[in-house]
N, C-alpha and C. Protein backbone atom coordinates (compact mmCIF):
# COMPACT_ATOMS: atom_id res chain seq x y z
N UNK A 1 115.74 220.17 -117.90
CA UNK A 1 115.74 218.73 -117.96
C UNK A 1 115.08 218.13 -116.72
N UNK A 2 115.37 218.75 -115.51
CA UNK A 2 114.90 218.24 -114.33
C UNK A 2 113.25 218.50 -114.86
N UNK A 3 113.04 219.61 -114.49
CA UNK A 3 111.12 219.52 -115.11
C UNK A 3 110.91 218.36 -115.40
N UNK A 4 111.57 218.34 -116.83
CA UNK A 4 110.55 217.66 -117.66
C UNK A 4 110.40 216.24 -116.74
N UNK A 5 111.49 215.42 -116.05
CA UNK A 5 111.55 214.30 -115.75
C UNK A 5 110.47 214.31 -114.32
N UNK A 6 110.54 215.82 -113.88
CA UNK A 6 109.12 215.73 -112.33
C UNK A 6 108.04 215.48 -113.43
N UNK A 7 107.83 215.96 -114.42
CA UNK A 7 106.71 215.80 -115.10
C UNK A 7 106.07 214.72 -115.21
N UNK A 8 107.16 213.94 -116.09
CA UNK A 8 106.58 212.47 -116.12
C UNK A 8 106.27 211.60 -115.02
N UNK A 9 106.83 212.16 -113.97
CA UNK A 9 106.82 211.26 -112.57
C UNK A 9 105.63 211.44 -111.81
N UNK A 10 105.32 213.00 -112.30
CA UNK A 10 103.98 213.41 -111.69
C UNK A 10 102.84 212.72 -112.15
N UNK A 11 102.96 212.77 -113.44
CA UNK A 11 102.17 212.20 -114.38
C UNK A 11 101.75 210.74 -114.47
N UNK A 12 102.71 210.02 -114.38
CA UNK A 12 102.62 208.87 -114.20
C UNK A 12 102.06 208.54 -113.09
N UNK A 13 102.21 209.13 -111.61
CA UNK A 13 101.53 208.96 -110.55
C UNK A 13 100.28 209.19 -110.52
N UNK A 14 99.78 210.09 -111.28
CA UNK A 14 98.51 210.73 -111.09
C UNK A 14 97.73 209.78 -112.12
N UNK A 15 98.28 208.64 -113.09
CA UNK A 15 97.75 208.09 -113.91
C UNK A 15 97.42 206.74 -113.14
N UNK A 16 98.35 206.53 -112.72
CA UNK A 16 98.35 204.80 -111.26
C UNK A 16 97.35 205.06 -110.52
N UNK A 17 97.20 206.37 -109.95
CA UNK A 17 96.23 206.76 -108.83
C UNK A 17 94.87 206.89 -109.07
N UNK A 18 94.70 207.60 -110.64
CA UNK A 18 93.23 207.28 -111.45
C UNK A 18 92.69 206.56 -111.68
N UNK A 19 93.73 205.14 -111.87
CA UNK A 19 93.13 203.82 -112.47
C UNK A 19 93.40 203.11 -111.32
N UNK A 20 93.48 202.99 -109.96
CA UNK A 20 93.52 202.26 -109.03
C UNK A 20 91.93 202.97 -108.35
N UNK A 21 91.70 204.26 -108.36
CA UNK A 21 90.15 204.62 -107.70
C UNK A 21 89.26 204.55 -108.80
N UNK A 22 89.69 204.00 -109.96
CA UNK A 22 88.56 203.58 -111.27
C UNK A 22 88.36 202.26 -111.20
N UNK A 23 89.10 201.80 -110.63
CA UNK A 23 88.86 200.36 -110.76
C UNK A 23 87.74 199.24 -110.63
N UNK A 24 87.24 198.72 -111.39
CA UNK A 24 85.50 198.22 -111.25
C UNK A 24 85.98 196.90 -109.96
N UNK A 25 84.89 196.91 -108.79
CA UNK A 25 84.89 196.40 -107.67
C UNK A 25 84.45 194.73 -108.22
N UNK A 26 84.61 194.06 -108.23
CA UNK A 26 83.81 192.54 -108.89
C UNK A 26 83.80 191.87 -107.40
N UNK A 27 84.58 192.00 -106.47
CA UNK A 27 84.88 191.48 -105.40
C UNK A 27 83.54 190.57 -105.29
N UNK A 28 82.70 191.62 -104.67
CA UNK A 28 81.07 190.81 -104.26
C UNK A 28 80.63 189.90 -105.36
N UNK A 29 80.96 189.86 -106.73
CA UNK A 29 80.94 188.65 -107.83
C UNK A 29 81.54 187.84 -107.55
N UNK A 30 82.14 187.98 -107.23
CA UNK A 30 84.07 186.57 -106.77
C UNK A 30 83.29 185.91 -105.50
N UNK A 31 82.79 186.74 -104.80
CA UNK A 31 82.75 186.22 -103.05
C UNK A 31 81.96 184.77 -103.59
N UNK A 32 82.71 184.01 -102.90
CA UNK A 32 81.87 182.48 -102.27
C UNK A 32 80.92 182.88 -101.33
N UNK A 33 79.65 181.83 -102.17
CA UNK A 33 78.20 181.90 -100.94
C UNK A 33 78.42 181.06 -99.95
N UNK A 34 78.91 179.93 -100.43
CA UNK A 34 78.95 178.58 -100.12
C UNK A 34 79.02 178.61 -98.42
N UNK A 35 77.87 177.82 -98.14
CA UNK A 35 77.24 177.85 -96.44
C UNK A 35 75.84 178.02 -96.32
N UNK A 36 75.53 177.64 -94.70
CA UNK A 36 74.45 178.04 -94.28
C UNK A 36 74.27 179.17 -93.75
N UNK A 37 72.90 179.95 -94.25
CA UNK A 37 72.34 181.17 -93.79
C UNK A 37 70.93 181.50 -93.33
N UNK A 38 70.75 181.84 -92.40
CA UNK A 38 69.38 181.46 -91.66
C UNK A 38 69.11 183.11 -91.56
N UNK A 39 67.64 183.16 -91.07
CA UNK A 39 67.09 184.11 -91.18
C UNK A 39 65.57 184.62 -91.10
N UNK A 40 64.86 185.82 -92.30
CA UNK A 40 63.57 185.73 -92.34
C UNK A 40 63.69 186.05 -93.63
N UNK A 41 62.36 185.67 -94.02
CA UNK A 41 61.79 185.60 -95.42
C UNK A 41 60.40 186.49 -95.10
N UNK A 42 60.36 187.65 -95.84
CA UNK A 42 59.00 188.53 -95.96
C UNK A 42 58.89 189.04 -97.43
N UNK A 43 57.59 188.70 -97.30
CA UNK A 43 56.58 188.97 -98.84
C UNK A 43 55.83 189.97 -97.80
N UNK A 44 56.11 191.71 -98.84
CA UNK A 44 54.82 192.58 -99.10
C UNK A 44 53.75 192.58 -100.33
N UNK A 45 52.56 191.93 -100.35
CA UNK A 45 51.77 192.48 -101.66
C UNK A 45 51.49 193.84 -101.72
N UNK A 46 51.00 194.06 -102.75
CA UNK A 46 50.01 194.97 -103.38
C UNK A 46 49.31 195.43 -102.34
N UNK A 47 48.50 194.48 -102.24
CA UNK A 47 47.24 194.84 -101.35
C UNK A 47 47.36 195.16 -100.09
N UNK A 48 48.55 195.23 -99.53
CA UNK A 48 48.63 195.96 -98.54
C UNK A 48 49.23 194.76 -96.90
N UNK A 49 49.27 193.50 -97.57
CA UNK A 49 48.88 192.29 -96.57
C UNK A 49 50.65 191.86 -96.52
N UNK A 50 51.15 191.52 -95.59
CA UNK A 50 52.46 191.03 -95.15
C UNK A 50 52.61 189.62 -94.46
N UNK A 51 53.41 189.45 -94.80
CA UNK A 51 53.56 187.98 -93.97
C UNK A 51 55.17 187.76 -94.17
N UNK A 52 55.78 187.28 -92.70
CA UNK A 52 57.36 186.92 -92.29
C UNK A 52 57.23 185.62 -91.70
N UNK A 53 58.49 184.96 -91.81
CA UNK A 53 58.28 183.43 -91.40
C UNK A 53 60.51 183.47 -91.41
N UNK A 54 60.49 182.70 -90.48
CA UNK A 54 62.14 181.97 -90.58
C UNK A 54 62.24 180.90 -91.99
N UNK A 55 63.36 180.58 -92.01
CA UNK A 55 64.52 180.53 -93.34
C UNK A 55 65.67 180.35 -93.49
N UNK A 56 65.63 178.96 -94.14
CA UNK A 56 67.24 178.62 -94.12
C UNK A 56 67.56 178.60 -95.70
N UNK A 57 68.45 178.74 -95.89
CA UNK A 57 69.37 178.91 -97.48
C UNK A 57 70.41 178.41 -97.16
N UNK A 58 70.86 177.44 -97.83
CA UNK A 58 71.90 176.64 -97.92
C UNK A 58 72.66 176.68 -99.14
N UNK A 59 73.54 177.35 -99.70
CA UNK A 59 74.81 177.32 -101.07
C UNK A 59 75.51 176.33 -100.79
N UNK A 60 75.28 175.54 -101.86
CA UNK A 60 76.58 174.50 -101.76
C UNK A 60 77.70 174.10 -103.12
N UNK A 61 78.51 173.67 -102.86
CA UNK A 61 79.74 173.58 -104.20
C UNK A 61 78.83 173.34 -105.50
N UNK A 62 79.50 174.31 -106.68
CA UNK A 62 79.06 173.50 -108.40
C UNK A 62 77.92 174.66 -108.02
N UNK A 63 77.25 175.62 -107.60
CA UNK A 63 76.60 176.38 -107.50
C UNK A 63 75.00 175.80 -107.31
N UNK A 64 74.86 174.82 -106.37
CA UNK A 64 73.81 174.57 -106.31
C UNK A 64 73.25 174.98 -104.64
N UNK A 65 71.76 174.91 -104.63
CA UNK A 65 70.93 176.02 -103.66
C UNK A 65 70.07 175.04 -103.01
N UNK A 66 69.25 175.33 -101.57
CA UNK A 66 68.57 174.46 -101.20
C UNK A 66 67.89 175.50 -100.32
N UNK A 67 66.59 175.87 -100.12
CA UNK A 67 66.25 177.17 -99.56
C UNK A 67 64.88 176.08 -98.10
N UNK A 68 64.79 176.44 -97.08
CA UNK A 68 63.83 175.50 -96.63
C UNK A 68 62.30 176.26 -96.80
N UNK A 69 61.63 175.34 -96.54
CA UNK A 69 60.11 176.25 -96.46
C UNK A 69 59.11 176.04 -95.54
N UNK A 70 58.03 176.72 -95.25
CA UNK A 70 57.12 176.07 -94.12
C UNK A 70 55.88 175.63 -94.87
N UNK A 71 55.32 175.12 -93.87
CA UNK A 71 53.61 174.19 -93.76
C UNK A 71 53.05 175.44 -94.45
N UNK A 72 53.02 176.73 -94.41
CA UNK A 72 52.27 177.87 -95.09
C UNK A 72 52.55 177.79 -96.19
N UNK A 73 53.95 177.46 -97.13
CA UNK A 73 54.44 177.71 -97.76
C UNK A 73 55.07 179.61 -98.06
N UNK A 74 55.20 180.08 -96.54
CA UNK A 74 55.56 181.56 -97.08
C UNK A 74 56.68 181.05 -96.15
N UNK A 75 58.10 181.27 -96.42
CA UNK A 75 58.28 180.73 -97.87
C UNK A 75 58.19 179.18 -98.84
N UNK A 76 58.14 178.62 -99.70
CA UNK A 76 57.65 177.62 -100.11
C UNK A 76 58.81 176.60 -99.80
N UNK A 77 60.35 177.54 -100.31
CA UNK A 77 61.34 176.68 -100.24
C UNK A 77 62.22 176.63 -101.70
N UNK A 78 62.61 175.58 -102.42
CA UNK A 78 63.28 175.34 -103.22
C UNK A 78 64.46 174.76 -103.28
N UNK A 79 65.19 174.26 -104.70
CA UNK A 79 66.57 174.25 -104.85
C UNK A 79 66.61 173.85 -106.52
N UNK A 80 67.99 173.75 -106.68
CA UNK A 80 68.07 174.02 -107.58
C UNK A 80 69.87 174.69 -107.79
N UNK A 81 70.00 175.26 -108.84
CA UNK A 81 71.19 175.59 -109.05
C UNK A 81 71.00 177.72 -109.29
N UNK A 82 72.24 178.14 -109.30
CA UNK A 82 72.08 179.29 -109.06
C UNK A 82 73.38 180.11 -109.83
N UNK A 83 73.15 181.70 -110.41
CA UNK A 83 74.22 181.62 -111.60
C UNK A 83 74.01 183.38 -110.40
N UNK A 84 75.65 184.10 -110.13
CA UNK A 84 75.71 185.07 -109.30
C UNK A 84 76.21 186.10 -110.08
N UNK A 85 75.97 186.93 -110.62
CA UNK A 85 76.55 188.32 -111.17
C UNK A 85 76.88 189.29 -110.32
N UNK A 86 77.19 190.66 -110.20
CA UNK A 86 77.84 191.60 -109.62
C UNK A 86 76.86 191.92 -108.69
N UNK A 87 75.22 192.23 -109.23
CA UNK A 87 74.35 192.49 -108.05
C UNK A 87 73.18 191.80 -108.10
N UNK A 88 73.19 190.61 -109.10
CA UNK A 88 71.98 190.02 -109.12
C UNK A 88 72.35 188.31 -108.80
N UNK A 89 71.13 187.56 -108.18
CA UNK A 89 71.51 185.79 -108.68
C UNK A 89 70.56 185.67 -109.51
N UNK A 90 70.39 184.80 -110.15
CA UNK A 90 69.53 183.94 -110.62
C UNK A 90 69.24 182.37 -109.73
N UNK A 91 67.95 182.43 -109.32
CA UNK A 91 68.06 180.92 -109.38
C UNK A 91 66.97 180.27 -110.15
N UNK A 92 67.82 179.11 -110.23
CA UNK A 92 66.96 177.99 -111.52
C UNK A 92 66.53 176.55 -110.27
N UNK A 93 65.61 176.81 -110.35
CA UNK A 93 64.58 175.66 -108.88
C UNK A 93 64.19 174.31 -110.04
N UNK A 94 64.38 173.41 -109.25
CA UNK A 94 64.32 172.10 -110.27
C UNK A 94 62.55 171.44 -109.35
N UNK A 95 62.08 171.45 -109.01
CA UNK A 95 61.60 171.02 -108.28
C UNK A 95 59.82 170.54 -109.08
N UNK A 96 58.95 170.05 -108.67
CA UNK A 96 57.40 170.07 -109.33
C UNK A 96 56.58 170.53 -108.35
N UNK A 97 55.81 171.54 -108.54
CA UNK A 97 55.49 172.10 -107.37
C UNK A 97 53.32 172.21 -107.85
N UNK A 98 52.26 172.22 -106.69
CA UNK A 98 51.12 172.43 -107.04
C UNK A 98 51.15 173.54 -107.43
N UNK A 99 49.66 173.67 -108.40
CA UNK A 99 49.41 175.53 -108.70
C UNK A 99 47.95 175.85 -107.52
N UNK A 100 48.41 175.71 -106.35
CA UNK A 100 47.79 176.41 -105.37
C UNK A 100 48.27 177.10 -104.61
N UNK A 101 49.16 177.90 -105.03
CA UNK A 101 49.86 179.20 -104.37
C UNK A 101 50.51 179.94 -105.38
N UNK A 102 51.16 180.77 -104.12
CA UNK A 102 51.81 182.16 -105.27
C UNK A 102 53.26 181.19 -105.24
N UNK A 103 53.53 181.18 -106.72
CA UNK A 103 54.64 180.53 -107.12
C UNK A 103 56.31 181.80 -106.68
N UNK A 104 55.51 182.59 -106.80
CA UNK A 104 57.09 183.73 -106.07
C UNK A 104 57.29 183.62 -104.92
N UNK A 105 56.75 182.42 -104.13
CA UNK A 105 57.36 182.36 -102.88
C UNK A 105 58.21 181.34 -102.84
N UNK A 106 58.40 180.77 -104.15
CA UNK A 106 59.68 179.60 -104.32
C UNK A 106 61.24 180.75 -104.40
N UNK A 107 61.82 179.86 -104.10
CA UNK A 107 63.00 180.51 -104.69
C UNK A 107 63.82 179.98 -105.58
N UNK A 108 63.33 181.02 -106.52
CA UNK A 108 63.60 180.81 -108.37
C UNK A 108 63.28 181.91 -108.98
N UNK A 109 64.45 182.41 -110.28
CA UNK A 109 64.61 183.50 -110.68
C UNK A 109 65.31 183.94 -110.61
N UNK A 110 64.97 185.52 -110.60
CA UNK A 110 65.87 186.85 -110.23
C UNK A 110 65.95 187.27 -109.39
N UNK A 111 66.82 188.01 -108.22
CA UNK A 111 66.77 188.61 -106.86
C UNK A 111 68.42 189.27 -107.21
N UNK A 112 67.96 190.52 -106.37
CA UNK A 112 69.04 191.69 -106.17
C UNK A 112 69.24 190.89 -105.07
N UNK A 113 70.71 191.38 -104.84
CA UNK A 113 71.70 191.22 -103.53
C UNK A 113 72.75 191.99 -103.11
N UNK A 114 73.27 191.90 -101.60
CA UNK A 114 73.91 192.69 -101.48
C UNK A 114 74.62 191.61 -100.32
N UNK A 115 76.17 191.71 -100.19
CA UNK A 115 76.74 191.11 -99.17
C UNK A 115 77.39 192.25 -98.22
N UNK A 116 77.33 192.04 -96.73
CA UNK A 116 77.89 192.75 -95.79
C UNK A 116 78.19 192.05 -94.84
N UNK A 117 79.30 191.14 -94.94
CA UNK A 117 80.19 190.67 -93.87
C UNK A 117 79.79 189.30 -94.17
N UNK A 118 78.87 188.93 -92.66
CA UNK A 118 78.09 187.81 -92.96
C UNK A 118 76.88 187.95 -93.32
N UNK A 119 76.17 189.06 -93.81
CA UNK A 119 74.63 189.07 -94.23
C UNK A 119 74.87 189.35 -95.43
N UNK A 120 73.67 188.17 -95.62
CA UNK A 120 73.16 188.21 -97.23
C UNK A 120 71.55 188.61 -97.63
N UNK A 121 71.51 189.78 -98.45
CA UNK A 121 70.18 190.23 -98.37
C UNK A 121 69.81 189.84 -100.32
N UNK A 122 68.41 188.88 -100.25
CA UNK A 122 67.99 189.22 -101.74
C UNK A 122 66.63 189.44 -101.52
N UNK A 123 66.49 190.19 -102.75
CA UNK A 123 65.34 190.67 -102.70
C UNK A 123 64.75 191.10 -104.08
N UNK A 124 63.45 191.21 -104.73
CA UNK A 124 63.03 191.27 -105.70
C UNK A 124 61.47 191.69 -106.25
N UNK A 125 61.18 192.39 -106.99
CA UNK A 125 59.83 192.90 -106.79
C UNK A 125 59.43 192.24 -107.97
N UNK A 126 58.18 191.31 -107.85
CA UNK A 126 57.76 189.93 -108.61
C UNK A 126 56.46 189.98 -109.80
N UNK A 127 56.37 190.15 -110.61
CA UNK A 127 55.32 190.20 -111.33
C UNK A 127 53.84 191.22 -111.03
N UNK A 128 54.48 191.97 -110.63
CA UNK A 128 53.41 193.12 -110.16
C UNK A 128 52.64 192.40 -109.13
N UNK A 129 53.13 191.68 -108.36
CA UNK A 129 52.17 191.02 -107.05
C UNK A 129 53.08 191.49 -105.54
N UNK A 130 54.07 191.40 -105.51
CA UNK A 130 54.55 191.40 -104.08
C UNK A 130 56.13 191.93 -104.39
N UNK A 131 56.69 192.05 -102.96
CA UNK A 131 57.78 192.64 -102.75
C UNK A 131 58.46 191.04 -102.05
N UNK A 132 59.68 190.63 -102.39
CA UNK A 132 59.92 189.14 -101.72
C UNK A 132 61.50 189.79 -101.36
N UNK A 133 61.73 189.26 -99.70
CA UNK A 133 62.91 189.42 -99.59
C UNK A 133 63.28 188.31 -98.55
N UNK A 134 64.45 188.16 -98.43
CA UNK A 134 65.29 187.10 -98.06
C UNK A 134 66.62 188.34 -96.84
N UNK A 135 66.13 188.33 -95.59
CA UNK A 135 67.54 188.89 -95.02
C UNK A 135 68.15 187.48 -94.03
N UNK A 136 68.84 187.61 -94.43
CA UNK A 136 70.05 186.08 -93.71
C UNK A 136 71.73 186.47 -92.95
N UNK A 137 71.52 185.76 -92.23
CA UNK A 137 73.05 185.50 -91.69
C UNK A 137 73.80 184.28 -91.84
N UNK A 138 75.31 183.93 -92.32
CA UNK A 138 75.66 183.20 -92.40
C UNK A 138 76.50 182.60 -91.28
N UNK A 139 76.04 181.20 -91.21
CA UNK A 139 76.50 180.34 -89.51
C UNK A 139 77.35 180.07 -89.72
């Protein structure tokens, strides 16, 4: 009788303990952006040519975005609203912009991410033209 009752006890433990190290992480989904995060913004093309410039990103309540940009336009800038999944954002840029540049230097779309503490890294490889990334710290 004793057995059987270590059994279940074993069992049961070893079942708590499976499904507590199975457990799917969403945390970094949950995390609030909301703040300022400054930084650099670098585009690699194709062709071999690079260019880095400073960068502010601003999250603010209701999920909306405000990214700054320079006189080069690398980066251009944006805002707009923004939808965050487990490892990706989307952002949706409201803005009217000329067609005399590379439009992937707005920020709008798709971008991978990753949070570590206070750094926020996105980044995204764009229509077969360039490599665009965003590394930031939040103030």
């Amino acid at each position: 009788m004793k057995n059987g009752i270590y059994k279940v006890i074993v069992i049961a433990i070893a079942v708590l303990a499976f499904n507590a190290c199975n457990k799917s992480d969403d945390t970094t989904a949950n995390e609030n952006l909301q703040g300022t995060y400054s930084g650099m913004f670098t585009v690699e093309y194709l062709n071999g040519d690079s260019f880095s410039r400073p960068v502010t990103v601003i999250f603010n309540e209701n999920n909306k975005y405000q990214s700054s940009g320079n006189a080069d336009r690398i980066p251009a800038g944006g805002s707009g609203t923004y939808e965050k999944g487990t490892t990706k954002i989307n952002f949706s840029d409201i803005n009217i912009w000329t067609a005399d540049f590379d439009w992937n230097l707005i920020l709008n779309e798709e971008y991978d991410y990753s949070i570590n503490g206070n750094q926020l890294v996105l980044s995204a490889n764009k229509n077969n033209i360039g490599f665009y990334k965003y590394e930031l710290v939040k103030e």
